[in-house]
Protein backbone atom coordinates (compact mmCIF):
# COMPACT_ATOMS: atom_id res chain seq x y z
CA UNK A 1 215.87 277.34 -25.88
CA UNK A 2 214.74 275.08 -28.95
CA UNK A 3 211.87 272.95 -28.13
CA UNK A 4 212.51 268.85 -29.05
CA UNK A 5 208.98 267.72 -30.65
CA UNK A 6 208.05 264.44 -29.26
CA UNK A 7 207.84 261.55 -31.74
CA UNK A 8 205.65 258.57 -32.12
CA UNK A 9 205.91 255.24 -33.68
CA UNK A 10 203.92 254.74 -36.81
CA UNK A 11 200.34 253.09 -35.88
CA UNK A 12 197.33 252.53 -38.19
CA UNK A 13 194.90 253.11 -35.59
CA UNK A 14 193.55 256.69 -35.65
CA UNK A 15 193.78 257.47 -31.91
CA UNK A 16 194.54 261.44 -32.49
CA UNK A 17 191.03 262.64 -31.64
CA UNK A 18 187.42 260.78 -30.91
CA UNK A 19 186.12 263.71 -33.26
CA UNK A 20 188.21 263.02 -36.19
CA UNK A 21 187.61 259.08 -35.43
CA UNK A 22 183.99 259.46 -35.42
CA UNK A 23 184.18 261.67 -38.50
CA UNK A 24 186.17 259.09 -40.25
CA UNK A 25 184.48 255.79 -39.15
CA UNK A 26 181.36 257.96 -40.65
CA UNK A 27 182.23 258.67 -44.09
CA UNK A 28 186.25 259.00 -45.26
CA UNK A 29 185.16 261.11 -48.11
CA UNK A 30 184.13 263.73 -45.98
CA UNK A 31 187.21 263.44 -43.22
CA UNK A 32 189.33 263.46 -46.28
CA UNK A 33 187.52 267.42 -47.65
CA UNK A 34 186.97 268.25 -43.77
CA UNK A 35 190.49 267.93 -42.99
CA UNK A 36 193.02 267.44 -45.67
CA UNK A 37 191.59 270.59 -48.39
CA UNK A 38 191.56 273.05 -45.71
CA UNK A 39 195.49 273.20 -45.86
CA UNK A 40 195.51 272.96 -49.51
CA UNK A 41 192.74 275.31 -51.04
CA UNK A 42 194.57 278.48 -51.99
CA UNK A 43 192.70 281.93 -52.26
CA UNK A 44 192.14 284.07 -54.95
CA UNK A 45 194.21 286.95 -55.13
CA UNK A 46 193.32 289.91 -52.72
CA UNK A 47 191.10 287.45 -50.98
């Protein structure tokens, strides 16, 4: 049985996680490398 994911409307306040908040309120350069180049950073070959 397929699994409906449940949506949200849009909302500019970050209300995901108190971690991620915190993190961000802190210093957005470092939320941004903490959590958005994780995904993207590819590794070397064989690595």
């Amino acid at each position: 049985m397929a699994r409906l994911i449940q949506q949200f409307p849009y909302t500019p306040i970050l209300g995901w996680s108190l971690s991620r908040y915190d993190l961000f309120s802190l210093c957005k350069r470092k939320y941004f490398f903490h959590y958005y180049t994780k995904s993207t950073v590819k590794s070397p070959p064989g690595g």
